[in-house]
Protein backbone atom coordinates (compact mmCIF):
# COMPACT_ATOMS: atom_id res chain seq x y z
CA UNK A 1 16.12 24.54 1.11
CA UNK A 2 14.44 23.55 4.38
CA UNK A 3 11.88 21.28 5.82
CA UNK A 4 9.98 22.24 8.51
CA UNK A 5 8.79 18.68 10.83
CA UNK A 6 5.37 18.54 12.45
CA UNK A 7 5.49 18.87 16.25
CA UNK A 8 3.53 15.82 17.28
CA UNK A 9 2.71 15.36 21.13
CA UNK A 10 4.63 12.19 21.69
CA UNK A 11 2.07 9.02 22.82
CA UNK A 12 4.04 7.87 25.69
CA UNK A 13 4.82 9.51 29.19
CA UNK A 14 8.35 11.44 29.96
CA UNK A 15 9.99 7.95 30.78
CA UNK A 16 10.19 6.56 27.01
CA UNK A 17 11.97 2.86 26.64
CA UNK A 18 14.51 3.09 23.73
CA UNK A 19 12.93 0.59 22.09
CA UNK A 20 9.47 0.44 20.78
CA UNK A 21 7.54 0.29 23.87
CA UNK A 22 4.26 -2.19 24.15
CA UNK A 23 1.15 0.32 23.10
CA UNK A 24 3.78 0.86 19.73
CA UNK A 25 3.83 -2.24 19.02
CA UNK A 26 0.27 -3.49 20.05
CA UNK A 27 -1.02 -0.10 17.80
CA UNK A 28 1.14 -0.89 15.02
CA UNK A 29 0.64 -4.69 15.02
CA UNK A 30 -3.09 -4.65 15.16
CA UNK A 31 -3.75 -1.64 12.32
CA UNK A 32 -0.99 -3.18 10.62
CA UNK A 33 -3.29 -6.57 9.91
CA UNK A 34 -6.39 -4.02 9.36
CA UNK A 35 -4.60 -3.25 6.53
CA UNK A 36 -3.64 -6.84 5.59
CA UNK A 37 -7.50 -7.48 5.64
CA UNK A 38 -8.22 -4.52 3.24
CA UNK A 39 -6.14 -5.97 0.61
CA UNK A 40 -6.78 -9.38 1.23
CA UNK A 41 -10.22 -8.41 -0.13
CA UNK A 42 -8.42 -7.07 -2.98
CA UNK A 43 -5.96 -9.76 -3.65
CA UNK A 44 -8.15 -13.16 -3.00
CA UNK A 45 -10.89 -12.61 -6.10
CA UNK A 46 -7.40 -11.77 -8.48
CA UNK A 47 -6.35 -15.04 -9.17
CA UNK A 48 -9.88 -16.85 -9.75
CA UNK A 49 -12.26 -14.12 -10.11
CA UNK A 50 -12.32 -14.49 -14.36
CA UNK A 51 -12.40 -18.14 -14.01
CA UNK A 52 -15.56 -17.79 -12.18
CA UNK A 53 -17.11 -14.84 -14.37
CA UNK A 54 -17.32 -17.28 -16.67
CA UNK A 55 -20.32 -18.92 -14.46
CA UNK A 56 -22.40 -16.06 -14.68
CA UNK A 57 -24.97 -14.81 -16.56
CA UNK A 58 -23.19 -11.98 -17.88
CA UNK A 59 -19.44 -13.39 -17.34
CA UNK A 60 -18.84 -13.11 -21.30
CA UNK A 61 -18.62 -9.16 -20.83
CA UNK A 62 -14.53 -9.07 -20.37
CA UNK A 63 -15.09 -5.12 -19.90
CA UNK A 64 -17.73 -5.54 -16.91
CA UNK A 65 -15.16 -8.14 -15.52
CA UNK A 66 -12.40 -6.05 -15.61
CA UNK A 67 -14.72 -3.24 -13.45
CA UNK A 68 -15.15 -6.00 -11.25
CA UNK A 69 -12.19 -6.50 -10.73
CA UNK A 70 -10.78 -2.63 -10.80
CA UNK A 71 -13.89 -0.96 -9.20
CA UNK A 72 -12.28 -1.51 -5.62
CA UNK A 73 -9.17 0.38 -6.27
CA UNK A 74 -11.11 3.16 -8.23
CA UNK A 75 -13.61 3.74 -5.45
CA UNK A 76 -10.78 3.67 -2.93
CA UNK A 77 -9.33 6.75 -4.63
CA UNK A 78 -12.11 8.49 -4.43
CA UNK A 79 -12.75 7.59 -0.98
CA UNK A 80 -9.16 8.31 0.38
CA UNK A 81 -9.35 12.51 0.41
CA UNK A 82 -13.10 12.90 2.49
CA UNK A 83 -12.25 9.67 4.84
CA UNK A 84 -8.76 11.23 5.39
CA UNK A 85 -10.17 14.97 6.12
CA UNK A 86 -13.17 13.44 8.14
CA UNK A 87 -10.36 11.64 10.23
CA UNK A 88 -8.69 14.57 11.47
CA UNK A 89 -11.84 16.33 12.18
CA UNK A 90 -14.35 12.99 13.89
CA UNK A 91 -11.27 10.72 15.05
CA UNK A 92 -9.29 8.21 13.62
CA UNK A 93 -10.62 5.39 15.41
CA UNK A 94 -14.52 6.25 14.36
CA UNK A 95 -13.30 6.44 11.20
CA UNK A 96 -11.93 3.20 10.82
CA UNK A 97 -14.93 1.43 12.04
CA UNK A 98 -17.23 3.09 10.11
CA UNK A 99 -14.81 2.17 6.71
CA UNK A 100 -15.02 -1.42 7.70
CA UNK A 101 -18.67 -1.22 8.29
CA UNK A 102 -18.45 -0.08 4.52
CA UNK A 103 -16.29 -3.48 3.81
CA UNK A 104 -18.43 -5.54 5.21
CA UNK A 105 -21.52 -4.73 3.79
CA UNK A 106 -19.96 -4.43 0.17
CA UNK A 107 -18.47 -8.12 0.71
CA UNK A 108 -21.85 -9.78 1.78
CA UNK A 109 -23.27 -7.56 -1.55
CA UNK A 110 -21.14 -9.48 -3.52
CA UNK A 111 -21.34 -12.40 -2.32
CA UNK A 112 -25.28 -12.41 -2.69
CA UNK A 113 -24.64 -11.32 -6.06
CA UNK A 114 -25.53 -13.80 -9.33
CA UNK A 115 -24.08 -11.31 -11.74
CA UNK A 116 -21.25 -9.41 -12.71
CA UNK A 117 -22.50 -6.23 -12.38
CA UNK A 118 -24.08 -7.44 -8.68
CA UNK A 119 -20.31 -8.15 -7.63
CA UNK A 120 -19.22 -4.65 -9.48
CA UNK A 121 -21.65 -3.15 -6.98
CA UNK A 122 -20.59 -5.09 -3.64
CA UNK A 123 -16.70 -4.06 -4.89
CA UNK A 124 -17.62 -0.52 -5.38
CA UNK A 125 -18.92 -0.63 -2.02
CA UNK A 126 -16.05 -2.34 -0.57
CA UNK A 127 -13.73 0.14 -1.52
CA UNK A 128 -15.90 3.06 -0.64
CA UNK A 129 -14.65 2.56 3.07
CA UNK A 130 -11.50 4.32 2.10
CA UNK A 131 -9.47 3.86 5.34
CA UNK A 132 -6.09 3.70 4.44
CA UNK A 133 -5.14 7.28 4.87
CA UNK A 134 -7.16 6.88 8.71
CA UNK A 135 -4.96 3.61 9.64
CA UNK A 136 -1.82 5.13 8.98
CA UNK A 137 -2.51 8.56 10.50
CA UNK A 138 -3.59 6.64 13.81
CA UNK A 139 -0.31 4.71 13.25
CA UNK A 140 1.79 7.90 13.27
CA UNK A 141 -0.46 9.72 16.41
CA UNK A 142 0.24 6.31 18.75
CA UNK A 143 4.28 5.71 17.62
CA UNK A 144 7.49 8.08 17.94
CA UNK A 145 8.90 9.45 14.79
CA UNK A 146 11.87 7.21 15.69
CA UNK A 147 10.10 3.99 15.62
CA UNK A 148 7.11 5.27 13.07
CA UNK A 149 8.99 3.83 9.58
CA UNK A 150 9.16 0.70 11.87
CA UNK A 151 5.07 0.82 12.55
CA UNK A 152 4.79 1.28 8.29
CA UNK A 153 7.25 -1.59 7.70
CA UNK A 154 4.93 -3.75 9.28
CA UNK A 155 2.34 -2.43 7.44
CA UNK A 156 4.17 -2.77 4.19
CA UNK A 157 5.48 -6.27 4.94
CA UNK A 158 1.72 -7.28 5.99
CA UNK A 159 1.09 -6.01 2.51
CA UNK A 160 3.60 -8.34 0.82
CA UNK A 161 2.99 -11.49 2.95
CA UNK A 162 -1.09 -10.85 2.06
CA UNK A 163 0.06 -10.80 -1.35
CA UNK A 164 1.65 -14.04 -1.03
CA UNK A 165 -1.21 -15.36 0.92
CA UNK A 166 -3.74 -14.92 -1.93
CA UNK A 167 -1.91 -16.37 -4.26
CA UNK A 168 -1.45 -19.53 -2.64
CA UNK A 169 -4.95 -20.17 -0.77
CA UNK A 170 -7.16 -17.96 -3.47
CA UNK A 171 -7.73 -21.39 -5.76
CA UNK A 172 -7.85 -23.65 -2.51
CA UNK A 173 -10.94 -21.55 -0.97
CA UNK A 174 -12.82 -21.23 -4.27
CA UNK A 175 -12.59 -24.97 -4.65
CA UNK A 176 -13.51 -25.30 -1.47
CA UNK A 177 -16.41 -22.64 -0.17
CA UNK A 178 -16.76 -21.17 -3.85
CA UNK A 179 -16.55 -17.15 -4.90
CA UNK A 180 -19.66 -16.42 -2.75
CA UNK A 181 -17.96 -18.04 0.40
CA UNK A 182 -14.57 -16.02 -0.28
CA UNK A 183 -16.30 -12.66 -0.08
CA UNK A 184 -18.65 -13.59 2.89
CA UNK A 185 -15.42 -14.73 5.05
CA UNK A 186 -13.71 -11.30 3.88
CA UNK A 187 -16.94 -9.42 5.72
CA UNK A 188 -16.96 -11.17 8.63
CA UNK A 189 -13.17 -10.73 8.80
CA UNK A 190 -14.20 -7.05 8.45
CA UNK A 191 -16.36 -7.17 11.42
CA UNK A 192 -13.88 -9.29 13.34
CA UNK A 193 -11.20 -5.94 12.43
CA UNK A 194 -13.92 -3.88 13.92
CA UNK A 195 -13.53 -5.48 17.42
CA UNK A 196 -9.59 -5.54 17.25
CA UNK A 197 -9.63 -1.72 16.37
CA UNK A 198 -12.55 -0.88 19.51
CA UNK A 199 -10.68 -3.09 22.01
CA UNK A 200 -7.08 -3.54 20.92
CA UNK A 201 -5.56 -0.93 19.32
CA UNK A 202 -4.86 1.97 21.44
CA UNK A 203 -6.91 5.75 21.38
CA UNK A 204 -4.61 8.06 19.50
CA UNK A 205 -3.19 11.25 22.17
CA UNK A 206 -6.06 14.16 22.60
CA UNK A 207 -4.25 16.97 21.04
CA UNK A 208 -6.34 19.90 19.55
CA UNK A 209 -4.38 21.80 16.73
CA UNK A 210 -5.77 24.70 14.63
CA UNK A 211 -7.72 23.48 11.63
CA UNK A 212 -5.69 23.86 8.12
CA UNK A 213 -7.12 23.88 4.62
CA UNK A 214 -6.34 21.09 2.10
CA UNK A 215 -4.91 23.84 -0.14
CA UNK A 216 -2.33 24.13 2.19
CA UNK A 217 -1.26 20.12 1.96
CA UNK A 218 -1.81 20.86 -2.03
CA UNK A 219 0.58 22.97 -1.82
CA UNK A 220 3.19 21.79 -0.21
CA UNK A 221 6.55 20.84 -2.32
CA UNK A 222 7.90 18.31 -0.39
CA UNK A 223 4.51 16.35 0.11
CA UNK A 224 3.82 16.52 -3.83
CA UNK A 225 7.33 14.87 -3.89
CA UNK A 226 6.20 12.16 -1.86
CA UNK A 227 2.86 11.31 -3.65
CA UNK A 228 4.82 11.68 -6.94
CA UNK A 229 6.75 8.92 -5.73
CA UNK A 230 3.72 6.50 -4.11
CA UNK A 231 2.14 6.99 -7.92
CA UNK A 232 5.24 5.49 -9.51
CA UNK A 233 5.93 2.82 -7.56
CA UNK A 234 2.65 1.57 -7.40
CA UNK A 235 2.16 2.39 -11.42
CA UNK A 236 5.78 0.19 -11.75
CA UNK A 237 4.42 -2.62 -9.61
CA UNK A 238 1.09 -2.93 -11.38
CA UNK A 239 2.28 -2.94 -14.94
CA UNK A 240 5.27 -5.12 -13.91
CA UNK A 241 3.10 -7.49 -12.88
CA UNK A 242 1.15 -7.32 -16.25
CA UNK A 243 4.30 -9.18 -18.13
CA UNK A 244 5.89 -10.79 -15.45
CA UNK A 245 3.46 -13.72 -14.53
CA UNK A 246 3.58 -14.52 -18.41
CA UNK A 247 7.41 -14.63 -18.32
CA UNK A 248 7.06 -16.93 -15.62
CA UNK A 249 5.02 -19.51 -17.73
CA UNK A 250 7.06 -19.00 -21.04
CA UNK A 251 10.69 -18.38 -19.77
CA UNK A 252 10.52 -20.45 -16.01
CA UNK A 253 8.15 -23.64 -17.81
CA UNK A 254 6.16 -22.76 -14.16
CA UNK A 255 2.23 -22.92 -14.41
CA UNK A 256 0.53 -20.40 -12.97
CA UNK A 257 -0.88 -22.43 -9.80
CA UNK A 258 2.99 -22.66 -8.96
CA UNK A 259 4.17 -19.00 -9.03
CA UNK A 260 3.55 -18.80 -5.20
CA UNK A 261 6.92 -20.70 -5.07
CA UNK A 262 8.73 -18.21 -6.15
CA UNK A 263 6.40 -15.18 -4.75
CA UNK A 264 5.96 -16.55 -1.24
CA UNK A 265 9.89 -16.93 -1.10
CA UNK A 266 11.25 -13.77 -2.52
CA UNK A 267 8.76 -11.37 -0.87
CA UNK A 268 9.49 -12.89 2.53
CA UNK A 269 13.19 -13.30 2.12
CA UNK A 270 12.76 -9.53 1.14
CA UNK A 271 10.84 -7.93 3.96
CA UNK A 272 14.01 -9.53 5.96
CA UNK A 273 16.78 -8.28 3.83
CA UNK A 274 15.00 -4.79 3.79
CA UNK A 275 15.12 -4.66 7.90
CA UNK A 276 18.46 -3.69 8.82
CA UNK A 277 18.27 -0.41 5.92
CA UNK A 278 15.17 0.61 7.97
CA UNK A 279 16.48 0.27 11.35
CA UNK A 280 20.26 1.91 10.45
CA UNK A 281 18.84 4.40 8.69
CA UNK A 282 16.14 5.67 11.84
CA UNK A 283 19.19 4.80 14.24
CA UNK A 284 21.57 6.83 12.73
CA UNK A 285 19.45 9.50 11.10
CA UNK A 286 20.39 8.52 7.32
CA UNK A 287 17.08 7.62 5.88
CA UNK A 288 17.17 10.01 2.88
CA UNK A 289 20.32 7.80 2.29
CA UNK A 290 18.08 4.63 2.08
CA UNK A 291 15.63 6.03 0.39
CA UNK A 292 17.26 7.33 -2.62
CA UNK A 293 19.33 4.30 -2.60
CA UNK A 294 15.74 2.08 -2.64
CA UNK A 295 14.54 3.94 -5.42
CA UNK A 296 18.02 3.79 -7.46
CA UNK A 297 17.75 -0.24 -6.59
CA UNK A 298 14.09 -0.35 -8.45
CA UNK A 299 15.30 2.06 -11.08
CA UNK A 300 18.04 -1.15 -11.80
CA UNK A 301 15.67 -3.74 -11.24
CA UNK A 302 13.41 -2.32 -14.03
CA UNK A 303 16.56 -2.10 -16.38
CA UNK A 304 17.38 -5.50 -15.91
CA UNK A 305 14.39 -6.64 -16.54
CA UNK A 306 13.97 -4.69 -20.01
CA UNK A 307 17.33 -6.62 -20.94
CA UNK A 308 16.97 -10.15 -19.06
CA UNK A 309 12.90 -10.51 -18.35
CA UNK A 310 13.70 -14.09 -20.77
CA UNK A 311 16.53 -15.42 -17.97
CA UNK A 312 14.35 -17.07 -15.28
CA UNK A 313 17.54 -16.57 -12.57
CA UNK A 314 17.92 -12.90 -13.17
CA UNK A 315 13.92 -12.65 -13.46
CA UNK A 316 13.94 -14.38 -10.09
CA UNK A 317 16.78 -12.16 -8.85
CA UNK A 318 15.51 -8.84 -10.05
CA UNK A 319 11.96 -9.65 -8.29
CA UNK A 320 13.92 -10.36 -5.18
CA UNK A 321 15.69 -7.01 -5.51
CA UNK A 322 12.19 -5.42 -6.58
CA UNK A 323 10.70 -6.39 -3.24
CA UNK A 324 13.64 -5.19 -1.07
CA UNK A 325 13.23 -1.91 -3.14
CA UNK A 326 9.31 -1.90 -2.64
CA UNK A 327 9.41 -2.81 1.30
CA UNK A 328 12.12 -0.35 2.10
CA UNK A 329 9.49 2.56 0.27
CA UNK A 330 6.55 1.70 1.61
CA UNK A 331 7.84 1.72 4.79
CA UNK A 332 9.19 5.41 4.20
CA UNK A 333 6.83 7.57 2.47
CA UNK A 334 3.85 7.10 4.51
CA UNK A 335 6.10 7.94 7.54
CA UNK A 336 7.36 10.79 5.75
CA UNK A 337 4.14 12.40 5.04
CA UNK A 338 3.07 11.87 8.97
CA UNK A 339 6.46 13.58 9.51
CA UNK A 340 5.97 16.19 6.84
CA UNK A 341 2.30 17.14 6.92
CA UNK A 342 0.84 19.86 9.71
CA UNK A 343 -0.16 18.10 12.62
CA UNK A 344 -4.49 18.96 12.10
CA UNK A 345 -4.07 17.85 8.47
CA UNK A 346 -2.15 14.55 8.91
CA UNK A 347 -4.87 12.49 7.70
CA UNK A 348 -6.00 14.59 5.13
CA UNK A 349 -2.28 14.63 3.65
CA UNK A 350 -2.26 11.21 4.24
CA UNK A 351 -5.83 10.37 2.10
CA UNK A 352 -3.49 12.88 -0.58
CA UNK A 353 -0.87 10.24 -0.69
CA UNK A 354 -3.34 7.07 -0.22
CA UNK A 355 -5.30 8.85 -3.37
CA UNK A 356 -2.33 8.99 -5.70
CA UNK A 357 -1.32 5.37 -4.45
CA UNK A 358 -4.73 3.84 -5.94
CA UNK A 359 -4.29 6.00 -8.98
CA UNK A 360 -1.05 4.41 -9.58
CA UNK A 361 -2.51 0.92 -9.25
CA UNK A 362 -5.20 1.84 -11.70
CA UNK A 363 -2.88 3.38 -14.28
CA UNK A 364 -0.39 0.78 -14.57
CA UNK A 365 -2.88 -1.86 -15.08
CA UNK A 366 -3.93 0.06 -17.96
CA UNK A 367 -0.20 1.51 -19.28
CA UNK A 368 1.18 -2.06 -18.34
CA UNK A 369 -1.76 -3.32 -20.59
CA UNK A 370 -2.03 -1.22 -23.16
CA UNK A 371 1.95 -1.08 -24.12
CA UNK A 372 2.56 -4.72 -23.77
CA UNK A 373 -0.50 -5.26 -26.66
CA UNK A 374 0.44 -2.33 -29.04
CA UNK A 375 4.20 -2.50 -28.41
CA UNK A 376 5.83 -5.47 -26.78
CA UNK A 377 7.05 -6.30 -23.08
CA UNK A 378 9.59 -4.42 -22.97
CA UNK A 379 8.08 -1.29 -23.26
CA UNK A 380 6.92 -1.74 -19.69
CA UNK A 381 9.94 -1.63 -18.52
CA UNK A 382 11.15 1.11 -20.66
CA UNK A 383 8.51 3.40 -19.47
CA UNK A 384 8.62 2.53 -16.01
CA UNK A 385 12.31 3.22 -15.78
CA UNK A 386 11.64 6.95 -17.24
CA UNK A 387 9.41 7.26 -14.32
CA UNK A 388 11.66 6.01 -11.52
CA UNK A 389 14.29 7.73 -13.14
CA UNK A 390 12.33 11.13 -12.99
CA UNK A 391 11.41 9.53 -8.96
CA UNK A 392 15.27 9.84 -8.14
CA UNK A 393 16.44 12.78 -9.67
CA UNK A 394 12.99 14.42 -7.56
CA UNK A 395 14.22 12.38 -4.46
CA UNK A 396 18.23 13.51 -4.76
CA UNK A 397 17.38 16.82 -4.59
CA UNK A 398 14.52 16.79 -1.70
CA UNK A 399 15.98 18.10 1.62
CA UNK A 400 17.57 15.42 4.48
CA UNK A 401 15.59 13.78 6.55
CA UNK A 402 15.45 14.57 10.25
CA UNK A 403 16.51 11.58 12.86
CA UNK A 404 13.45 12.93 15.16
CA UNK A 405 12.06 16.01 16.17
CA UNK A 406 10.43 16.06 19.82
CA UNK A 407 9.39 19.90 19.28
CA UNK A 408 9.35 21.99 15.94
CA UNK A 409 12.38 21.91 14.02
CA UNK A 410 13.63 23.20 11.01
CA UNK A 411 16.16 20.74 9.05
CA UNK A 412 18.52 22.51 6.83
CA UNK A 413 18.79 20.89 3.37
């Protein structure tokens, strides 16, 4: 079995510094917080958004609340394909701007809105500015493939540390400038990303490649392994984190406006821990090693928790694990597509992968929700360790990954 690598025009001159060298790190730094700002709009209305619902007219509706709150991530998978494909064909950069144009305009929507279905419409508009699969296709066309599961660790960490963010200053800025004021600040934050993108983050290399179809990227084995594997994790995180704030309450005695102790903690003690994986395995070309190993660490960490979600130091424990395990894939797989895709459909593969990601989130809110009221708890975790299970036995058997490839090559499984 082979893999064929894309042949990617490297962004930097014949003299390249071993390291990652300043327009890597300025490019990867600056789309990494784009990013950070697209789920911050996600994350902030999460932890208050039903408490203030219930101020509105038609706040009683729990299913129009949950749209509210699910829209975003719906319309971002619908989004992710056309923004992708219109990426590779108008620029990344344009792209991007015109997404957060999108953003901004769906935050000040909802934040003008006195109803529920008035903030279902700002979200839905929100999310329409599908840019993920745009940011990290710019991030792979300005970074070497050496350093390029470096650029997506930041990414992924900014991910985790928004995460953490929201759930600590979500209730302080609703007490303070209310629901309205949250998603105004996320718009002008939008417009504020617009600027960094125009004047900070770098133009992506002017290389002109044939045009291929997205049947092609369809098609493609090892790529369908990959999105396979962004639907599970992202399924597992959502419906873990169904149950496990409840455990938190019942088996830690922790309130709710205290779990950012042990989130804030574990998921930066875990983008730490997960560093020295990424960088052996790019420095010593054994990243299929780390990855399989990443996804046999989740596959564990869902196992434990179907057998010790009620012990709060193993439930502590296993999150800490679950976090090293998430960092470590996030970081991968969107490098891996870049790596994998053809060069003229990198964005197009990437708004693939960025498509099956916000499925994932959407399905394991609903699984996670659905089995934990007709079954019990522990049927999360049963079902999400199927999937991860079926996730490694696809991932043992996909081909090894290449250190780097400066021209075409052809890696021999």
């Amino acid at each position: 079995m082979t893999i064929a690598t894309s042949s990617d025009a490297s962004p930097l001159s014949e003299q390249e510094p071993a390291g990652m060298s300043r327009e890597e790190i300025s490019s990867s730094a600056s789309l990494a917080s784009i990013f950070a700002l697209r789920m911050l709009g996600l994350f902030l209305i999460l932890p208050v958004f039903a408490i203030h619902a219930k101020t509105l007219p038609d706040g009683d509706n729990a299913m129009l609340v949950g749209l509210a709150m699910g829209i975003y991530g719906l319309s971002q998978a619908f989004g992710q394909i056309p923004f992708g494909i219109a990426s590779d064909k108008f620029g990344r950069k344009r792209i991007i701007v015109i997404g957060l144009l999108l953003f901004a305009i769906g935050a000040f929507v909802a934040a003008s809105a006195t109803t529920v279905v008035g903030v279902i419409i700002g979200r839905g508009i929100q999310g329409a500015g599908a840019i993920s699969a745009a940011i990290t296709a710019l991030i792979a066309d300005t970074t070497r493939e050496e350093h390029r599961t470096k650029a997506m660790a930041m990414v992924g960490g900014s991910i985790g540390l928004t995460f953490a963010f929201s759930l600590v200053a979500a209730p302080l800025l609703y007490q303070s400038i209310g629901m309205s004021g949250i998603f105004a600040m996320t718009g002008i934050l939008s417009l504020l990303g617009i600027a960094v993108v125009l004047v900070i983050t770098p133009e992506a290399p002017a290389i002109r490649h044939a045009p291929v179809p997205l049947s092609v990227v369809l098609r493609n084995t090892e790529l369908m392994r990959l999105n396979y594997g962004v639907f599970a994790l992202h399924l597992t995180q959502m419906a873990m984190f169904v149950v496990v704030p409840a455990a938190l309450v019942q088996y830690a005695d922790l309130p709710v406006a205290a779990h950012w102790k042990v989130y804030l903690p574990v998921m930066f003690a875990s983008f730490i821990a997960m560093l020295p994986a990424i960088f052996i395995g790019e420095k010593f070309g054994k990243m299929k090693q780390v990855f399989v190993a990443a996804i046999a660490l989740l596959l564990v960490v869902e196992l434990g928790l179907w057998q010790y979600l009620q012990s709060p130091a193993m439930l502590v424990g296993l999150l800490f694990a679950f976090f090293i395990a998430f960092n470590i894939l996030e970081a991968c797989q969107p490098s891996l597509v870049s790596r994998i895709a053809p060069p003229a459909a990198k964005g197009a593969a990437l708004g693939v992968y960025n498509t099956l990601q916000a499925l994932g989130l959407f399905c394991g809110g609903l699984l996670g929700g659905w089995l934990k009221h007709s079954f019990n708890p522990s049927s999360v975790f049963i079902v999400s360790s199927v999937l991860t299970a079926v996730w490694l036995i696809i991932a043992i058997n996909m081909p090894n990954i290449p250190k780097r490839s400066k021209t075409a090559a052809t890696v021999k499984a």
